[in-house]
C-alpha atoms as a PDB file:
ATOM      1  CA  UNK A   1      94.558 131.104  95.632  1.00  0.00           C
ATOM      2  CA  UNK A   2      95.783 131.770  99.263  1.00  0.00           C
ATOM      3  CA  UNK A   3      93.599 129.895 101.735  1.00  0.00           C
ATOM      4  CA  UNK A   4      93.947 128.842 105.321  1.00  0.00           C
ATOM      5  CA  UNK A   5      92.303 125.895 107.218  1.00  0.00           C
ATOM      6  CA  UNK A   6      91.698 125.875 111.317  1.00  0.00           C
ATOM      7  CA  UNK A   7      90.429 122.944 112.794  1.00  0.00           C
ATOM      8  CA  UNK A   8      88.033 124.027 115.220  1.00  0.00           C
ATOM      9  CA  UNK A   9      87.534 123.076 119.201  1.00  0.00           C
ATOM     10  CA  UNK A  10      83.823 122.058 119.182  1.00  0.00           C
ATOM     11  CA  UNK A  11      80.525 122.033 116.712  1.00  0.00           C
ATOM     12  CA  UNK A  12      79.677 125.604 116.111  1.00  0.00           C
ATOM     13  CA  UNK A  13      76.430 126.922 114.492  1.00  0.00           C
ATOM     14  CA  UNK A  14      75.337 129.063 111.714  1.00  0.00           C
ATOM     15  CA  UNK A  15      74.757 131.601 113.574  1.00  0.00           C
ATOM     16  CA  UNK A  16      77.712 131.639 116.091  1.00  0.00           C
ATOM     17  CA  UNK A  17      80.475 131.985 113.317  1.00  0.00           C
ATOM     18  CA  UNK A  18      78.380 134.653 110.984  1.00  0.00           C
ATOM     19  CA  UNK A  19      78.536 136.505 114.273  1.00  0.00           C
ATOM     20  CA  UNK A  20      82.121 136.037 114.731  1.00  0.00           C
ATOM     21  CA  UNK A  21      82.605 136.738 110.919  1.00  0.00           C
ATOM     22  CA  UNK A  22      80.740 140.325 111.457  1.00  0.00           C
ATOM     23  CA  UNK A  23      82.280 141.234 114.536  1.00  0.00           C
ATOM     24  CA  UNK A  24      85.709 141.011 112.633  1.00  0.00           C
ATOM     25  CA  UNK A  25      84.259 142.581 109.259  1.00  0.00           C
ATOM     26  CA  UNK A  26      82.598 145.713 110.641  1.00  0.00           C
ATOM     27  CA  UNK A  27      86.118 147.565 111.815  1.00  0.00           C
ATOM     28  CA  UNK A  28      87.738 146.677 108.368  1.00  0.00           C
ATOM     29  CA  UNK A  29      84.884 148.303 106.770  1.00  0.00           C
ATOM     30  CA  UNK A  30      83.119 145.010 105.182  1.00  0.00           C
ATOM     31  CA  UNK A  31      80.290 143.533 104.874  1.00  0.00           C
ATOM     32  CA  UNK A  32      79.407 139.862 105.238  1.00  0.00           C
ATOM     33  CA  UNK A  33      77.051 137.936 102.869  1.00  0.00           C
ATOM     34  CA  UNK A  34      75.428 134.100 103.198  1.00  0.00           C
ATOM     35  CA  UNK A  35      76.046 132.169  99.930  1.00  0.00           C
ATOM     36  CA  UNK A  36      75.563 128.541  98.739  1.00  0.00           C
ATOM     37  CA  UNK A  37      72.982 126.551 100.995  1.00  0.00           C
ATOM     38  CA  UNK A  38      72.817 129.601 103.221  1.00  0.00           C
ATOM     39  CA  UNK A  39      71.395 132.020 100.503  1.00  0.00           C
ATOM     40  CA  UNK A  40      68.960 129.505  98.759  1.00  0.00           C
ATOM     41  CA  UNK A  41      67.458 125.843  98.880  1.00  0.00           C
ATOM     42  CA  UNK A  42      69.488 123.159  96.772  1.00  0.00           C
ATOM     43  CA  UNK A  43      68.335 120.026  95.244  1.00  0.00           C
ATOM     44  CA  UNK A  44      71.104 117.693  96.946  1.00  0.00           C
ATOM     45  CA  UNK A  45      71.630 117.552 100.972  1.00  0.00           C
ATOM     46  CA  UNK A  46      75.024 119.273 102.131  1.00  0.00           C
ATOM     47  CA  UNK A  47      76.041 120.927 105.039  1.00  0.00           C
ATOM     48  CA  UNK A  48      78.861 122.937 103.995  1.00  0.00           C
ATOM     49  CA  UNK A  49      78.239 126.937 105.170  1.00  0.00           C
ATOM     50  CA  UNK A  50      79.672 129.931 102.966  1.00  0.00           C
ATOM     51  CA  UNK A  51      80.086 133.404 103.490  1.00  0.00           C
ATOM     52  CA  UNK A  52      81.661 136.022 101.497  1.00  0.00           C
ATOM     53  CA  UNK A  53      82.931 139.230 102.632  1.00  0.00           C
ATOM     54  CA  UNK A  54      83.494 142.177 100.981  1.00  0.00           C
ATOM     55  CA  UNK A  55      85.300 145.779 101.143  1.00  0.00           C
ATOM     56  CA  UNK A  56      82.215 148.335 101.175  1.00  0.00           C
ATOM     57  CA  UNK A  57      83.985 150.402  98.262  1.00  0.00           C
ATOM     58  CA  UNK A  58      84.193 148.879  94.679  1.00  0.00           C
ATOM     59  CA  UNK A  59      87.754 147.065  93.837  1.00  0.00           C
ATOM     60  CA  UNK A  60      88.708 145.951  97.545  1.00  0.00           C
ATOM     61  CA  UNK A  61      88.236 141.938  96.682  1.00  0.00           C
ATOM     62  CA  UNK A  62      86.375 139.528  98.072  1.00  0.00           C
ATOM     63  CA  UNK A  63      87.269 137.234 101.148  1.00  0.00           C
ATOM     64  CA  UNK A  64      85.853 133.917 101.010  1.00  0.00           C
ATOM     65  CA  UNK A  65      84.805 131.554 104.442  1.00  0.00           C
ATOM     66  CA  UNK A  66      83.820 128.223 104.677  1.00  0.00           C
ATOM     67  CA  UNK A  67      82.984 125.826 107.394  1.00  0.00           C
ATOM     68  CA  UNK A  68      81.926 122.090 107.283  1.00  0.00           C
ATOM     69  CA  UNK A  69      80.690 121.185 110.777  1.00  0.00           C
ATOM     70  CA  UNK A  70      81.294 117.560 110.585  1.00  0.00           C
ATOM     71  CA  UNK A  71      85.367 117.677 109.526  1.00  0.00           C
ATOM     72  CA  UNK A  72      85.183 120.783 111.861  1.00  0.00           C
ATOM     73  CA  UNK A  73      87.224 122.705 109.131  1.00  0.00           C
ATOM     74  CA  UNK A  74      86.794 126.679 108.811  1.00  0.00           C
ATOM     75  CA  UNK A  75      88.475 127.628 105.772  1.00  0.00           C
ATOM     76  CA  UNK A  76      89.230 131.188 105.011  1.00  0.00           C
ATOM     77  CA  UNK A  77      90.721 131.832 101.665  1.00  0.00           C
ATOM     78  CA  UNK A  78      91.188 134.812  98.377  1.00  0.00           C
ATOM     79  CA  UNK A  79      91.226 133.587  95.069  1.00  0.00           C
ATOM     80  CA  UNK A  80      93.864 135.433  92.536  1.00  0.00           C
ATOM     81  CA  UNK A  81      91.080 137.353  90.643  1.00  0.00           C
ATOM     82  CA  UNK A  82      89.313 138.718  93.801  1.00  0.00           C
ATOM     83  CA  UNK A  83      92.441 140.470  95.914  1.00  0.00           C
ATOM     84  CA  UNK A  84      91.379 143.421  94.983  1.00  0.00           C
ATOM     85  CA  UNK A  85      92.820 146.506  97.368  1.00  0.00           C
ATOM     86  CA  UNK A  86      91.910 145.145 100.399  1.00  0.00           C
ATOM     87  CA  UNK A  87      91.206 141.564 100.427  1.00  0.00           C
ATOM     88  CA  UNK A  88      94.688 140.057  99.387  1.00  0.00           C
ATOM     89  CA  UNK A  89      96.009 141.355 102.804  1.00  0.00           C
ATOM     90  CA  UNK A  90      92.609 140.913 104.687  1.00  0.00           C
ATOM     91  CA  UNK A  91      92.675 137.571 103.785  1.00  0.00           C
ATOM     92  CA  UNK A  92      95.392 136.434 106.579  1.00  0.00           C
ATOM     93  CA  UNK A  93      94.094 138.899 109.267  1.00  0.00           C
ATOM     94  CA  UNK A  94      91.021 136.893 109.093  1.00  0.00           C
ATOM     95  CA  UNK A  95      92.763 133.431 109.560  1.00  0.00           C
ATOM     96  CA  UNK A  96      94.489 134.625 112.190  1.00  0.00           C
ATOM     97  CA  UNK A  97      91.276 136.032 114.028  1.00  0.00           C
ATOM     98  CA  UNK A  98      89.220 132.660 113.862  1.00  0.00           C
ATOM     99  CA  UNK A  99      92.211 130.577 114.576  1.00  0.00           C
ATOM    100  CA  UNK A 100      92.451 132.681 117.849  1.00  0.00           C
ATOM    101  CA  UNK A 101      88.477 132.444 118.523  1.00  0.00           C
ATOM    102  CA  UNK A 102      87.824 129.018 117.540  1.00  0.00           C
ATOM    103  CA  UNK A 103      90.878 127.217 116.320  1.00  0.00           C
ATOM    104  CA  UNK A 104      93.357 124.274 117.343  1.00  0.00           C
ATOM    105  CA  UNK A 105      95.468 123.840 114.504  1.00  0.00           C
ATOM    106  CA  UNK A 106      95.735 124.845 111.354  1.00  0.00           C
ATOM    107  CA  UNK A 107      97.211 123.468 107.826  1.00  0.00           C
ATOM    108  CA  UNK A 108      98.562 125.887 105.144  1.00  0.00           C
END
């Protein structure tokens, strides 16, 4: 798995980085999806958000984001099976991007 964490500058809402996640997915030609507590009710408390984003064409992988808002990590990360075409290079592009927009420091 290749994965990347940014510490981000302040609290940021649900909202404010599924926008940021879109804005960077639309001119790579993906699509961005809630998943976990953001796609459907749990039994258990948690406050850990989760995206996925994916190539629009079959076989271009699967970029995975997540953000915890109280250890203000964003982690952005491709797991070995899901690198697909597109992904195991989008992957990084992505890091970079939020770590620009949001980030202080990151750990590898």
């Amino acid at each position: 798995m290749k994965r990347h964490e940014t510490t981000v500058r302040f609290h940021l809402a649900q909202d404010t980085v599924q926008q940021m996640l879109t804005e960077w997915a639309k001119p790579h030609n993906a699509t961005v999806r809630p998943m976990g507590r953001l796609a459907r009710q749990y039994k258990t408390a948690g406050e850990e958000m989760h995206w996925h984003i994916g190539g629009h064409e079959i076989g271009m992988g699967t970029v995975e984001v997540s953000y915890t808002p109280s250890s203000g990590r964003l982690t952005v990360m491709v797991h070995d099976n899901r690198q697909g075409t597109w992904a195991g290079r989008a992957w990084k592009d992505l890091a970079e991007y939020t770590e620009k927009k949001i980030g202080k420091r990151s750990v590898r």
